[in-house]
N, C-alpha and C. Protein backbone atom coordinates (compact mmCIF):
# COMPACT_ATOMS: atom_id res chain seq x y z
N UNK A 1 -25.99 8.15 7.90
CA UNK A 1 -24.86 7.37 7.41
C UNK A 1 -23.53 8.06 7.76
N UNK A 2 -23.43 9.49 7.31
CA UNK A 2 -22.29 10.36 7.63
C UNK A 2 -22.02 9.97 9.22
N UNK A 3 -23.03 10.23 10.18
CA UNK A 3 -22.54 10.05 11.43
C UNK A 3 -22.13 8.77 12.00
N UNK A 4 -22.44 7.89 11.44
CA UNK A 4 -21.67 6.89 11.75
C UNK A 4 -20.49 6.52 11.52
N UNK A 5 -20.11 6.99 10.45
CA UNK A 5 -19.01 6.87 9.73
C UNK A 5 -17.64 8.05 10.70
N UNK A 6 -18.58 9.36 11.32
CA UNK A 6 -17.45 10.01 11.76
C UNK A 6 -16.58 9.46 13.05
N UNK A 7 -17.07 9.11 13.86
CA UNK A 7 -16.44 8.12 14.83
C UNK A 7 -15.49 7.21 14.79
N UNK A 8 -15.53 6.95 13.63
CA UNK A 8 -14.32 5.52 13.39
C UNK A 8 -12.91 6.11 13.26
N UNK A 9 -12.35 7.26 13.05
CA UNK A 9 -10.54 7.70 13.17
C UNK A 9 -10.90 8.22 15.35
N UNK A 10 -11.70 7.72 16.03
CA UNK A 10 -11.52 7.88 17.04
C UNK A 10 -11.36 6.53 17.95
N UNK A 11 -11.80 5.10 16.95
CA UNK A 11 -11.67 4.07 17.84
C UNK A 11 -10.81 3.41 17.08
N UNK A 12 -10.09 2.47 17.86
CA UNK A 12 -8.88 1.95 17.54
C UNK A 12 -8.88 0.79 17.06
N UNK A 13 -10.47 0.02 17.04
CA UNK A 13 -11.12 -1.17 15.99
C UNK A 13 -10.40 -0.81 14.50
N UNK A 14 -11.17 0.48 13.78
CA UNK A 14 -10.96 0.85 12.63
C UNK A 14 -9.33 0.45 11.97
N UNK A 15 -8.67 1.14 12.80
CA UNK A 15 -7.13 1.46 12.62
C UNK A 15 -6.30 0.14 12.61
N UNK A 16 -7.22 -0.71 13.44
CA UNK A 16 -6.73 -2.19 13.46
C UNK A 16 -6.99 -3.10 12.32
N UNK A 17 -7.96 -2.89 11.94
CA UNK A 17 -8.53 -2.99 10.55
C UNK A 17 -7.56 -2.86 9.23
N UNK A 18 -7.31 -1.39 9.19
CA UNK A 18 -6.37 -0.99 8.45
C UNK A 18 -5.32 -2.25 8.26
N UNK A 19 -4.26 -1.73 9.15
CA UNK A 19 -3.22 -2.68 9.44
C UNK A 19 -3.46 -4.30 9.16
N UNK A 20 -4.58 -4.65 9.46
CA UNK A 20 -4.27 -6.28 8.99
C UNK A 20 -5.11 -6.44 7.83
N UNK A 21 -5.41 -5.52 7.73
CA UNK A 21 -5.68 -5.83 5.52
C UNK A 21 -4.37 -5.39 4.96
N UNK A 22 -3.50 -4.70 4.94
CA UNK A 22 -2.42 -4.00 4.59
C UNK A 22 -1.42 -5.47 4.32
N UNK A 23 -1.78 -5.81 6.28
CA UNK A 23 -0.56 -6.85 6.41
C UNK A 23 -0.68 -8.15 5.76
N UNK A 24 -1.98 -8.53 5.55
CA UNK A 24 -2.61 -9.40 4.77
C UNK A 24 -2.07 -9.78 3.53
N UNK A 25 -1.75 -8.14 2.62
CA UNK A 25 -1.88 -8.08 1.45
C UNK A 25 0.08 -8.23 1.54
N UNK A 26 0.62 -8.16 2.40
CA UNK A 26 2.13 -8.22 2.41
C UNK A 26 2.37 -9.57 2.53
N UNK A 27 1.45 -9.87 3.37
CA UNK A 27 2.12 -11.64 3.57
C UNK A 27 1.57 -12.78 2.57
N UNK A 28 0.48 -12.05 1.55
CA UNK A 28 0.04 -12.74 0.26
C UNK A 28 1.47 -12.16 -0.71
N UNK A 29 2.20 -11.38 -0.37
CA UNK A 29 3.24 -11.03 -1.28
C UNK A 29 4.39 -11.99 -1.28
N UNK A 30 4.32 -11.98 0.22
CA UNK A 30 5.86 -13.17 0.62
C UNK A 30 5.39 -14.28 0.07
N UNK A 31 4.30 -15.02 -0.28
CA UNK A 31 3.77 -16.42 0.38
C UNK A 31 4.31 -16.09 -1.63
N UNK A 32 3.48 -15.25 -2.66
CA UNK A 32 3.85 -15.35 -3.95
C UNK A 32 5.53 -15.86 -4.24
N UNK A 33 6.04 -14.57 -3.45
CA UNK A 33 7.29 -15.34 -3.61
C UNK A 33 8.20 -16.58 -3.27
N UNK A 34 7.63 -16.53 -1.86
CA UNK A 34 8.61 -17.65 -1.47
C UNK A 34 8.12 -19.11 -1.38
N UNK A 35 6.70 -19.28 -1.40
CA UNK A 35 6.34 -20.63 -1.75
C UNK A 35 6.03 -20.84 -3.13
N UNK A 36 5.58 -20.08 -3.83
CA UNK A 36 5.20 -20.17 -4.75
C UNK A 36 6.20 -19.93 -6.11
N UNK A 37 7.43 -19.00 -5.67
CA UNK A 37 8.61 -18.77 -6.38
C UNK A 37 8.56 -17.60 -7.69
N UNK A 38 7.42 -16.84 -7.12
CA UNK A 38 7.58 -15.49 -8.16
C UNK A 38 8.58 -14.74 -8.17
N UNK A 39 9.60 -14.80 -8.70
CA UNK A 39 10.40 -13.36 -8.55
C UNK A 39 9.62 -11.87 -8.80
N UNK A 40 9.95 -11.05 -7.73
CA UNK A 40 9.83 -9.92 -7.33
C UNK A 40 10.65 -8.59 -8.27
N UNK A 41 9.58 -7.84 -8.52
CA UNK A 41 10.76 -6.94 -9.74
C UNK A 41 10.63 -5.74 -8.52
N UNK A 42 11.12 -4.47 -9.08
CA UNK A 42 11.40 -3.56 -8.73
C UNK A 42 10.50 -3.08 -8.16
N UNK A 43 9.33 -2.51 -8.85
CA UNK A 43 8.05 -2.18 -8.80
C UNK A 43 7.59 -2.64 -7.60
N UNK A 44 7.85 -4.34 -7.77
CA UNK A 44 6.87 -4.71 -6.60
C UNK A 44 7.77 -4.42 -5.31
N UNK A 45 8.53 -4.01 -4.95
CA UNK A 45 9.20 -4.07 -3.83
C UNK A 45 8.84 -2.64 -3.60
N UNK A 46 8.84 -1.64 -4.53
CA UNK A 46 8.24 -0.28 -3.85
C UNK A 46 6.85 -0.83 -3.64
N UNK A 47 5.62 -1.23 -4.00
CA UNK A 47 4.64 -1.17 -4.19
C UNK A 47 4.42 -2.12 -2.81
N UNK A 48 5.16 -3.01 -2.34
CA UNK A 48 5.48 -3.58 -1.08
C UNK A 48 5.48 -2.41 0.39
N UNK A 49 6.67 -2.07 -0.28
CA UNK A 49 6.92 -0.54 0.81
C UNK A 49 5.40 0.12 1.33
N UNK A 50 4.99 0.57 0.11
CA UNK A 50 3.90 1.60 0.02
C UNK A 50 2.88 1.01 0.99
N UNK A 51 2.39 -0.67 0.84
CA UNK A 51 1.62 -1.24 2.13
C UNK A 51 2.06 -0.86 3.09
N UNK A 52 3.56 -1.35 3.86
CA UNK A 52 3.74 -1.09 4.54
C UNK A 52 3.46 0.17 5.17
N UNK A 53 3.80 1.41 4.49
CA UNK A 53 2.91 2.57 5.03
C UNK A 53 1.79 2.83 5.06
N UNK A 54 0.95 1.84 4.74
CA UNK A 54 -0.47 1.18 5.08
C UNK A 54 -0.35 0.64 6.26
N UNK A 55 0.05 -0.31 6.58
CA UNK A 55 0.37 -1.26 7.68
C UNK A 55 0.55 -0.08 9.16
N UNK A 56 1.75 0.41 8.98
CA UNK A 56 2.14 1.89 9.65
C UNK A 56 1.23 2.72 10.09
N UNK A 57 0.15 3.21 8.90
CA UNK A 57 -0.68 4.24 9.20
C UNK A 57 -1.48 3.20 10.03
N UNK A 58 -2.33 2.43 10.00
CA UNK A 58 -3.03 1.67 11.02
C UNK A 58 -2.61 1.27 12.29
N UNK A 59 -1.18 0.99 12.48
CA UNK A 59 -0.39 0.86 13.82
C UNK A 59 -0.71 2.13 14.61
N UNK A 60 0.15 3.67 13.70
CA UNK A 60 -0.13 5.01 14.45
C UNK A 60 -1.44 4.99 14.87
N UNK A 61 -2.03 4.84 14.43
CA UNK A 61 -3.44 5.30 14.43
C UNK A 61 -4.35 4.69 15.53
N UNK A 62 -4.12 3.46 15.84
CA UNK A 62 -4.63 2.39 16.77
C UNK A 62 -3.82 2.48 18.37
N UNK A 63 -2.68 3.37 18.08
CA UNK A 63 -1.75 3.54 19.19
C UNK A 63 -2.54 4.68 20.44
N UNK A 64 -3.12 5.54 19.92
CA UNK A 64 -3.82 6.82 20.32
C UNK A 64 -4.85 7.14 19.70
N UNK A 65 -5.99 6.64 19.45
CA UNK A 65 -6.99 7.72 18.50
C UNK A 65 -7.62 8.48 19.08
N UNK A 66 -7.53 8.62 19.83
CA UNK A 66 -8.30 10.13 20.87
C UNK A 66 -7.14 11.04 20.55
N UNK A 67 -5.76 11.17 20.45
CA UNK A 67 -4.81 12.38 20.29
C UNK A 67 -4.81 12.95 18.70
N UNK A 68 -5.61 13.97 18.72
CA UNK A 68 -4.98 14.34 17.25
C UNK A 68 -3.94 14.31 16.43
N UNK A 69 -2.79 14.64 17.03
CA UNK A 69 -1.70 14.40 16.23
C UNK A 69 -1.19 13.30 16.05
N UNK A 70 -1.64 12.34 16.74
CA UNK A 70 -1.30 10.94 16.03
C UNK A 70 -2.51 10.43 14.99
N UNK A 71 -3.46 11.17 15.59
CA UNK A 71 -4.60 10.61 14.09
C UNK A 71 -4.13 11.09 12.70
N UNK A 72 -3.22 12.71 12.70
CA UNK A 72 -3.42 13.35 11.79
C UNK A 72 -2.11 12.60 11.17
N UNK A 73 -1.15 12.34 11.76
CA UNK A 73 -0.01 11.31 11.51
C UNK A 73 -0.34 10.51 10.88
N UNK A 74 -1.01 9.24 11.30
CA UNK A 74 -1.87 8.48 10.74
C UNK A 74 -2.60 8.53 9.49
N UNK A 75 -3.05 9.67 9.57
CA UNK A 75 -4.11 9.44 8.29
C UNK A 75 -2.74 10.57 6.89
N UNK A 76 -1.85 10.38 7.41
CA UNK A 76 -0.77 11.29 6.44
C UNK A 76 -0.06 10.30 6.07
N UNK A 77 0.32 8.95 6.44
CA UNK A 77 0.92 8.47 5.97
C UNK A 77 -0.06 7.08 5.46
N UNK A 78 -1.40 7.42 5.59
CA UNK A 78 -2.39 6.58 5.18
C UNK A 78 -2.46 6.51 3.86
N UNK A 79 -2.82 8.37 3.64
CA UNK A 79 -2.91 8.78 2.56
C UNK A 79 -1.63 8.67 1.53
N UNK A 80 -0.50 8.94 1.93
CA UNK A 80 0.86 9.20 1.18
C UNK A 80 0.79 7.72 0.90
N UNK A 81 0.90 6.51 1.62
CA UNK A 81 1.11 5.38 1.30
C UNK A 81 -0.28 4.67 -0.08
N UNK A 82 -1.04 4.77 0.17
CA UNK A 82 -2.29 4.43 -0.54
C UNK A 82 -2.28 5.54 -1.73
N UNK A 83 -1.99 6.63 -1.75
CA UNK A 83 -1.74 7.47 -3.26
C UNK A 83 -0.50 7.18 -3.99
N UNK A 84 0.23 6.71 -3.30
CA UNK A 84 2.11 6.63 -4.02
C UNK A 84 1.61 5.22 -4.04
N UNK A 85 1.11 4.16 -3.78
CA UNK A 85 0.81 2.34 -4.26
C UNK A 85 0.36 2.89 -5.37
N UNK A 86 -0.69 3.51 -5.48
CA UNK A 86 -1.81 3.69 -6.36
C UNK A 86 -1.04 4.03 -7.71
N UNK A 87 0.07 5.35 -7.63
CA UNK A 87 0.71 5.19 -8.31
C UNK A 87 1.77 4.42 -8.99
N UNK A 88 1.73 3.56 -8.27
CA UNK A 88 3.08 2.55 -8.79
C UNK A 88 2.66 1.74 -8.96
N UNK A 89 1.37 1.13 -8.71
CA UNK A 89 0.80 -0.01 -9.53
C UNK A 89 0.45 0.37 -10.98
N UNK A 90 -0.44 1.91 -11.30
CA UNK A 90 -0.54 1.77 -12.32
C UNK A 90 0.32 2.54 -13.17
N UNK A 91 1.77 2.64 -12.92
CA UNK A 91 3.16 2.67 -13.82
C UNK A 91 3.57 1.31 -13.69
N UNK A 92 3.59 0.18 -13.17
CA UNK A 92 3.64 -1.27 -13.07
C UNK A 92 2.81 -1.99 -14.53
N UNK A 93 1.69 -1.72 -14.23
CA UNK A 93 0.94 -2.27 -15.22
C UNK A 93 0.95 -2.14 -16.46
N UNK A 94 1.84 -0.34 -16.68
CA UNK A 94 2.28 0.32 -17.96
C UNK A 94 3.07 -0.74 -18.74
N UNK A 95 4.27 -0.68 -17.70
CA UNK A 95 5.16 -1.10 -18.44
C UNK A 95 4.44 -3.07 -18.84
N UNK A 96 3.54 -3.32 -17.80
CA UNK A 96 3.43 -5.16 -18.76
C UNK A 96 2.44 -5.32 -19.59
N UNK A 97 1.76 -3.93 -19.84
CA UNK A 97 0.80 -3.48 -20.50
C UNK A 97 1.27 -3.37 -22.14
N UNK A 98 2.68 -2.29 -21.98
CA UNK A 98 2.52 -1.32 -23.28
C UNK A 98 4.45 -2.08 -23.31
N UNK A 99 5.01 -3.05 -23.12
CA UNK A 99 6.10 -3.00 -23.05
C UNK A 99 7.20 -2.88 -24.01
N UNK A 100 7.94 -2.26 -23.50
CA UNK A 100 9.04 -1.18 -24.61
C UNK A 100 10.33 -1.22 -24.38
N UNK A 101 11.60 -1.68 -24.87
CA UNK A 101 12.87 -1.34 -24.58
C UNK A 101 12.91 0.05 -23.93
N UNK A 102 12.44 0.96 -24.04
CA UNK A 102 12.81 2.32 -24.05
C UNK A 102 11.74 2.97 -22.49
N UNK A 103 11.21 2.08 -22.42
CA UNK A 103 10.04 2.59 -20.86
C UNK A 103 10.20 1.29 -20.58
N UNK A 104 11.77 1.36 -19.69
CA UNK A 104 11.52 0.05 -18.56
C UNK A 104 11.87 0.50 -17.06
N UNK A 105 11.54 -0.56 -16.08
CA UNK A 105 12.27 -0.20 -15.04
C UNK A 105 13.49 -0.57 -14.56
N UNK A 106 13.88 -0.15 -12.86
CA UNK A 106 15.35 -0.46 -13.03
C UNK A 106 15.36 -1.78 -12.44
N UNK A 107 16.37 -2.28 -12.20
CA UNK A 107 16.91 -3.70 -11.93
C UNK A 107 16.95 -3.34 -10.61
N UNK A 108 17.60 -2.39 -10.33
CA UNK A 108 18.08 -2.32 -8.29
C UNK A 108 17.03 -1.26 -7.99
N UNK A 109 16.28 -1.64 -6.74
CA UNK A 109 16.22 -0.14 -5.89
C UNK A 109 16.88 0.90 -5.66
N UNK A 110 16.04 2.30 -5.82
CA UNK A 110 16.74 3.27 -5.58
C UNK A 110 16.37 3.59 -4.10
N UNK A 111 17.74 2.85 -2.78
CA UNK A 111 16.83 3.13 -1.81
C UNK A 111 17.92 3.92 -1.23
N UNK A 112 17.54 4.92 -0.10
CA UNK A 112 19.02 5.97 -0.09
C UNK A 112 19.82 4.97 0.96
N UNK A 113 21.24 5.60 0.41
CA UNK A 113 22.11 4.83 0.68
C UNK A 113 22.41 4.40 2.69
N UNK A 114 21.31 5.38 3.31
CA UNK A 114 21.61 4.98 4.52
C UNK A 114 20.65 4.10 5.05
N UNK A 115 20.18 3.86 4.00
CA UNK A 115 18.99 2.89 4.06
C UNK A 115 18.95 1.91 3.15
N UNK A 116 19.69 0.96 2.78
CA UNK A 116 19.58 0.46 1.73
C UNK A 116 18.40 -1.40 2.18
N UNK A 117 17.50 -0.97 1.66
CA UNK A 117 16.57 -1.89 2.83
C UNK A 117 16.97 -2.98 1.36
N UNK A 118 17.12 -3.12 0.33
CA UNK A 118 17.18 -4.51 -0.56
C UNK A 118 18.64 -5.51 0.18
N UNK A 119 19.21 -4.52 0.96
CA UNK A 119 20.37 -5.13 1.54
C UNK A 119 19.91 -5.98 3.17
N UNK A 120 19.86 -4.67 3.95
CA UNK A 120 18.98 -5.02 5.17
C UNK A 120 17.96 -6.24 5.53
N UNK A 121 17.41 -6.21 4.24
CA UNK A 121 16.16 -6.98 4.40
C UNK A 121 15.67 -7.79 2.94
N UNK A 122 16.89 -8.32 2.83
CA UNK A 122 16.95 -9.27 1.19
C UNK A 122 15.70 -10.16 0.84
N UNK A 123 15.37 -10.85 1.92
CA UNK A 123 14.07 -11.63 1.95
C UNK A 123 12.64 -10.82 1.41
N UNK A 124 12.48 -9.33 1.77
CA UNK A 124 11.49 -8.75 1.55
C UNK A 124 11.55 -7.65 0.22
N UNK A 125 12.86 -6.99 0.40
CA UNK A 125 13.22 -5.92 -0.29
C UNK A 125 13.99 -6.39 -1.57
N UNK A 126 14.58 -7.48 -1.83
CA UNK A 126 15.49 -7.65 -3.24
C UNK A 126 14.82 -8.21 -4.49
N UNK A 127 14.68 -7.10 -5.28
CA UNK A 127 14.38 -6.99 -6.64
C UNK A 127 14.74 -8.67 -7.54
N UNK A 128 14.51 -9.25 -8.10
CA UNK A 128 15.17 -10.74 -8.61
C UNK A 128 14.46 -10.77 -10.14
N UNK A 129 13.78 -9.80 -10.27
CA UNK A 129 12.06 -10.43 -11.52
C UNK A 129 12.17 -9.18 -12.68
N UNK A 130 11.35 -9.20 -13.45
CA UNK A 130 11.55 -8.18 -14.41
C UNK A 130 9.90 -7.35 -14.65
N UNK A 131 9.93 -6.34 -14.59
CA UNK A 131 8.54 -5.30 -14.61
C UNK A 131 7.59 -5.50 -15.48
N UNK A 132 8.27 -6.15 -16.81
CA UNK A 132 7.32 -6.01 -17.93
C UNK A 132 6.71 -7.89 -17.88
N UNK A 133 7.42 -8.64 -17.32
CA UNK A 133 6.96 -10.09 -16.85
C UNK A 133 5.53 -10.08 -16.22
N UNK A 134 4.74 -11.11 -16.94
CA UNK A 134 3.37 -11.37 -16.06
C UNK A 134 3.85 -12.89 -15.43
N UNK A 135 3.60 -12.75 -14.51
CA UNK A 135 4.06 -13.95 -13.58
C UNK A 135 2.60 -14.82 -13.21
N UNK A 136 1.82 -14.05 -13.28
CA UNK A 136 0.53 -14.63 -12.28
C UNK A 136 -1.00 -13.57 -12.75
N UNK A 137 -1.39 -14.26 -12.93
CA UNK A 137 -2.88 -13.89 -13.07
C UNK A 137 -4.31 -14.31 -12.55
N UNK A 138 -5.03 -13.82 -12.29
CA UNK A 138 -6.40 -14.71 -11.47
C UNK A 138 -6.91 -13.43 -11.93
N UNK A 139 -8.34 -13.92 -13.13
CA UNK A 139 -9.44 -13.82 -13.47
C UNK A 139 -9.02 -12.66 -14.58
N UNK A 140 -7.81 -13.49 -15.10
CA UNK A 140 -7.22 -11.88 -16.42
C UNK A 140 -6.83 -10.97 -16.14
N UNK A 141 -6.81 -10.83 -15.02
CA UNK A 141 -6.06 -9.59 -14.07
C UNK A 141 -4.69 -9.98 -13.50
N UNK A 142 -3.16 -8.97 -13.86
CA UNK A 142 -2.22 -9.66 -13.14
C UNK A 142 -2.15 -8.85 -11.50
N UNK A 143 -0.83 -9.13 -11.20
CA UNK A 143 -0.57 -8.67 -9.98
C UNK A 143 -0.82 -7.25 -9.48
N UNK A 144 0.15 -6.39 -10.93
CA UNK A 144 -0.10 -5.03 -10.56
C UNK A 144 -1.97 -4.41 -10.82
N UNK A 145 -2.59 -5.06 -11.59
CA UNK A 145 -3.96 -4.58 -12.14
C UNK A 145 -4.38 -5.02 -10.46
N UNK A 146 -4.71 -6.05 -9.89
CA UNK A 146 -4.91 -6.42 -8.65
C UNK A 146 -4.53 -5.06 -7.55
N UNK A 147 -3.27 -4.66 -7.59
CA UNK A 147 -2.65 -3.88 -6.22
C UNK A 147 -3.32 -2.20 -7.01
N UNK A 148 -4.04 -2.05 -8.39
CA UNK A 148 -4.79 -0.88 -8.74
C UNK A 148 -6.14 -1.15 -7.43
N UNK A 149 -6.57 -2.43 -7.99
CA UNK A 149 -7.85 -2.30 -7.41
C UNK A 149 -7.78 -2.35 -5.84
N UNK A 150 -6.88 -3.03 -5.07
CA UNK A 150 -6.74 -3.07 -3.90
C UNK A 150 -6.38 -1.01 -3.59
N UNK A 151 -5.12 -0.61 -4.44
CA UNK A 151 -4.92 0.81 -3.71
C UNK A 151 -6.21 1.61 -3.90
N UNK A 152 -6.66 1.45 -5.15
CA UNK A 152 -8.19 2.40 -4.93
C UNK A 152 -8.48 2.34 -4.06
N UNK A 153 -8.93 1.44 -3.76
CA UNK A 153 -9.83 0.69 -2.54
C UNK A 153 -9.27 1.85 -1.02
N UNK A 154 -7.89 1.90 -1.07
CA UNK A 154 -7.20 2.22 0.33
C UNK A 154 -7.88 3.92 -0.07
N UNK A 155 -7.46 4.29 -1.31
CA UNK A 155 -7.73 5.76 -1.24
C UNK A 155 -9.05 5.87 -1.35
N UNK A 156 -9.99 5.35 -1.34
CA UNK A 156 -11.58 5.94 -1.52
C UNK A 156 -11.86 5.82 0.30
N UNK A 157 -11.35 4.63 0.77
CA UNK A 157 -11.43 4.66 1.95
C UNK A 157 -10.80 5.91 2.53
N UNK A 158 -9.63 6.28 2.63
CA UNK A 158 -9.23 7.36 3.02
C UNK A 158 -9.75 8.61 3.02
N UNK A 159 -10.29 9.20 2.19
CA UNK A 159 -11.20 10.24 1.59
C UNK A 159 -11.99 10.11 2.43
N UNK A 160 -13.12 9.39 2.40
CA UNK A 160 -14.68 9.00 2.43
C UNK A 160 -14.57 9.31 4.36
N UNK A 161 -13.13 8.28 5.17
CA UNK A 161 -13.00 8.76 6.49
C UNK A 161 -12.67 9.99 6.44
N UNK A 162 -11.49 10.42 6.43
CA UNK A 162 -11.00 11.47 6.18
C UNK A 162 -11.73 12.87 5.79
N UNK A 163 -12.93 12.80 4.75
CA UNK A 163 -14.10 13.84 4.65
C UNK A 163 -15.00 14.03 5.95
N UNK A 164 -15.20 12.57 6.37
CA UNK A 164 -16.39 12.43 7.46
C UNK A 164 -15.47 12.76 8.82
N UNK A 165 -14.18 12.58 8.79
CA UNK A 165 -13.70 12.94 10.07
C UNK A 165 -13.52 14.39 10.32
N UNK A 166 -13.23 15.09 9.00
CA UNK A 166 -13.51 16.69 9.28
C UNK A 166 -14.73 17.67 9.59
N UNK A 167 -16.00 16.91 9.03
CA UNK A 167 -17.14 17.49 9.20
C UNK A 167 -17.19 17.80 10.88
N UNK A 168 -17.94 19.26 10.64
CA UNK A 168 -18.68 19.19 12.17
C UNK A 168 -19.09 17.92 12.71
N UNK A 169 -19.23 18.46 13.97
CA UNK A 169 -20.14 17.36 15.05
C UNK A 169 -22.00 18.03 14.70
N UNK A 170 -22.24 17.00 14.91
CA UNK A 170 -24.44 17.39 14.98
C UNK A 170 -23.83 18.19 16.33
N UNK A 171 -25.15 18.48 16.51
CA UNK A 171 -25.68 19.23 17.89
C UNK A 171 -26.70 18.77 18.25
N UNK A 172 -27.60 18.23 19.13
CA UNK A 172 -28.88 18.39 19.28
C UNK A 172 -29.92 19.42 19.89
């Protein structure tokens, strides 16, 4: 099982993979908002981002997978993106979970100022909704409980390659 598994950060199927589940899960984000008319809180616009460095790590990765340093690229911003979702979904869920005047989030992105992507890119990036709001649910689960189970998902995957891509090679 291990050996099958080690091969895949070397073909560029895998990495492609990545990327259009990522992108999948971005364009089920737009479609919430803009056909469907969810406003977008804070949260979700980082937690947006964080795919995208999902999306990213599968692009790098599919670009070269025979060069190490783009695999190792790849699987760095695989990981950073899929552990920082992971985290911000479940501080997302806190706050519509346990909600409190006193543990809320903010209204604007904190995005640095030479970057201010809620400006740049208003359609994707601008905050409009409120953190502790359940907007949407399917099967008792809201949005952020959903983007828990989806980021697990990215980080067990990550690991599980990521372990098997370090192991030795067999020998025969």
């Amino acid at each position: 099982m291990i050996s099958n598994l080690k091969p895949l950060s070397l073909q560029r199927w895998p990495w492609l993979l990545l990327a259009a589940s990522a992108l999948t899960m971005e364009l089920c984000a737009l479609y919430f908002q803009h056909v469907m008319k969810l406003e977008p809180c804070v949260m979700c616009v980082y937690e947006r981002l964080t795919m995208l460095a999902i999306v990213a790590a599968g692009l790098i990765g599919a670009s070269a997978p025979h060069n190490l340093l783009v695999r190792l690229i790849a699987f760095a911003t695989w990981g950073l993106g899929s552990i920082w979702g992971l985290l911000l979904a479940m501080e997302h869920t806190d706050y519509q979970m346990n909600p409190s005047p006193f543990a809320t989030c903010d209204f604007y992105p904190n995005f640095p100022s030479w970057l201010p992507l809620h400006e740049l890119f208003p359609w994707l990036f601008n905050p409009t909704g409120y953190c502790s709001d359940i907007v949407w649910t399917f099967l008792d689960y809201s949005m952020p409980q959903w983007l828990i189970v989806s980021f697990s998902i990215y980080v067990v995957t990550f690991v599980v390659v990521t372990i098997t891509a370090l192991l030795p090679a067999k020998t025969k």
